[in-house]
Protein backbone atom coordinates (compact mmCIF):
# COMPACT_ATOMS: atom_id res chain seq x y z
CA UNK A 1 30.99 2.15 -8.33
CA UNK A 2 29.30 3.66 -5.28
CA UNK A 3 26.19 4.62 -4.79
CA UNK A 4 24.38 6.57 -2.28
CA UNK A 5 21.20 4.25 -1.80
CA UNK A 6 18.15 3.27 0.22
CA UNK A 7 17.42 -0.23 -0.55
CA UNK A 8 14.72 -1.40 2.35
CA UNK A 9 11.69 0.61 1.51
CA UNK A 10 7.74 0.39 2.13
CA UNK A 11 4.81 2.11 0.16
CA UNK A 12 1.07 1.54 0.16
CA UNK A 13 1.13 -1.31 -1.49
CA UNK A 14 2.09 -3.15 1.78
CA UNK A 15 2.33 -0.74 5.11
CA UNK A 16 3.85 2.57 3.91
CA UNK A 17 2.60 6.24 4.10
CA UNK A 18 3.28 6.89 0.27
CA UNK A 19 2.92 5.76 -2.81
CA UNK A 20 5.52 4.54 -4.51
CA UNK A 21 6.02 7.31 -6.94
CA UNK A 22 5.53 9.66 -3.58
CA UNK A 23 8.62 7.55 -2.14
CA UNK A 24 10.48 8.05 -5.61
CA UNK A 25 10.71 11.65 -5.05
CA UNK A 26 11.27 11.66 -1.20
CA UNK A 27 14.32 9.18 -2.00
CA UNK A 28 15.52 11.83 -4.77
CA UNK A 29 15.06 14.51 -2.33
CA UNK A 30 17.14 13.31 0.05
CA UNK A 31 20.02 12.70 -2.09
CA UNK A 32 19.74 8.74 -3.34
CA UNK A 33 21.28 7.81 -6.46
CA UNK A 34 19.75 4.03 -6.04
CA UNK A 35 16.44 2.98 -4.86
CA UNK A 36 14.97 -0.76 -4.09
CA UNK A 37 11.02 -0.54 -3.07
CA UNK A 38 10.88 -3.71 -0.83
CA UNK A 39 6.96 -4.08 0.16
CA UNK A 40 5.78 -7.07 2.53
CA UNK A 41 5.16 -9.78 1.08
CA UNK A 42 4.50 -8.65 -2.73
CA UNK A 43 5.69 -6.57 -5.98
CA UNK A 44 2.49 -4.82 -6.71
CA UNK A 45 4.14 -1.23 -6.42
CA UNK A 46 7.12 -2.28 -8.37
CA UNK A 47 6.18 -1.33 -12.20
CA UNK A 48 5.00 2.02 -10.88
CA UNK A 49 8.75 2.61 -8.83
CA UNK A 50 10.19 1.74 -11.70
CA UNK A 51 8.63 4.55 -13.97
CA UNK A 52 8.48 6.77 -11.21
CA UNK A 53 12.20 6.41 -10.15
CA UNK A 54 13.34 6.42 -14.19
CA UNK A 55 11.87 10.12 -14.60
CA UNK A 56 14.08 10.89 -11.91
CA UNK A 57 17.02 9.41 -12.82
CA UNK A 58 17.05 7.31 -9.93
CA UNK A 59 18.58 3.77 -9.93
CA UNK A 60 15.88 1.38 -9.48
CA UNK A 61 16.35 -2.21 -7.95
CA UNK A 62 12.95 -4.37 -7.80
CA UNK A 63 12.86 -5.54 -4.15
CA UNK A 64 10.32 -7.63 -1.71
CA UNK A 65 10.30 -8.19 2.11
CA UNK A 66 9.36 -11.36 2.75
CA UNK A 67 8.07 -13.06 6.03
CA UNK A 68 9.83 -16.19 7.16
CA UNK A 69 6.81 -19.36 7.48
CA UNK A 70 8.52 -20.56 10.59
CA UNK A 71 9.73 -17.33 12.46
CA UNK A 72 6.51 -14.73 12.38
CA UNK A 73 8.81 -11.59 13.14
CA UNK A 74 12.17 -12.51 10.48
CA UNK A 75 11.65 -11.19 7.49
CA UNK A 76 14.15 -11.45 4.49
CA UNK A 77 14.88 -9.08 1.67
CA UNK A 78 15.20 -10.16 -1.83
CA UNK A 79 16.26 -8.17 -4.80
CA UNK A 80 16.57 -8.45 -8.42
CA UNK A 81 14.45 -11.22 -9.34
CA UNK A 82 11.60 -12.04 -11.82
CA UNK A 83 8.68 -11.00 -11.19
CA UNK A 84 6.50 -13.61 -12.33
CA UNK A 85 8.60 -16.48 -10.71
CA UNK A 86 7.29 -15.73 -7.67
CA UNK A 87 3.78 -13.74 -7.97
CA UNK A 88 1.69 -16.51 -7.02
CA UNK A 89 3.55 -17.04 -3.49
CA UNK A 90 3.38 -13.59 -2.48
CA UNK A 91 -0.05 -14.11 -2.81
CA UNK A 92 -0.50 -16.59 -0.42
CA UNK A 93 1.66 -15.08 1.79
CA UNK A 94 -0.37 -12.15 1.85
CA UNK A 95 -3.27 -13.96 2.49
CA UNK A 96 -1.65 -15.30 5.72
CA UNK A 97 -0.51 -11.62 6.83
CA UNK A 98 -4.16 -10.27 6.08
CA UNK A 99 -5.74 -13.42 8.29
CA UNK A 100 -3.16 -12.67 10.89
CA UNK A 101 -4.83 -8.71 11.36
């Protein structure tokens, strides 16, 4: 099955302009069928894109962008995973990204 999709998203819980239930309905605006809310470096918006992104009947695919240790500007994005696996690193990496500002 296809999907129209936007799967490499940012809200205020790292560096976007909206919140992730504000980015729900901009993605369902503009036609999106699936959604993934990818954030630097943590989940924290997740729960919220998920409820937001149900009521509109959008396809929601928890997502994180994560910053590489060794390379400062590569950044990897992950998708479909527990959230509780990995809540304690993203934590730590944010801690690096808010020392680095």
């Amino acid at each position: 099955m296809t999907y129209k999709s936007d799967l490499h998203t940012h809200s205020t819980a790292s560096d976007g302009q909206y919140t992730p239930s504000e980015l729900a309905e901009l993605v369902k605006k503009r036609g999106a069928e699936a959604w993934a809310l990818t954030d630097h470096d943590n989940v924290d918006g997740v729960e919220e894109a998920k409820t937001a992104g149900k009521a509109l009947g959008l396809q929601v695919i928890q997502g994180v962008e994560l910053s590489a240790d060794d390379y400062l500007n590569l950044h990897i994005l992950g998708y479909d995973f527990s959230t509780s696996a990995i809540k304690n690193w993203l934590d730590s990496l944010r801690g690096g990204r808010d020392n680095r500002k």
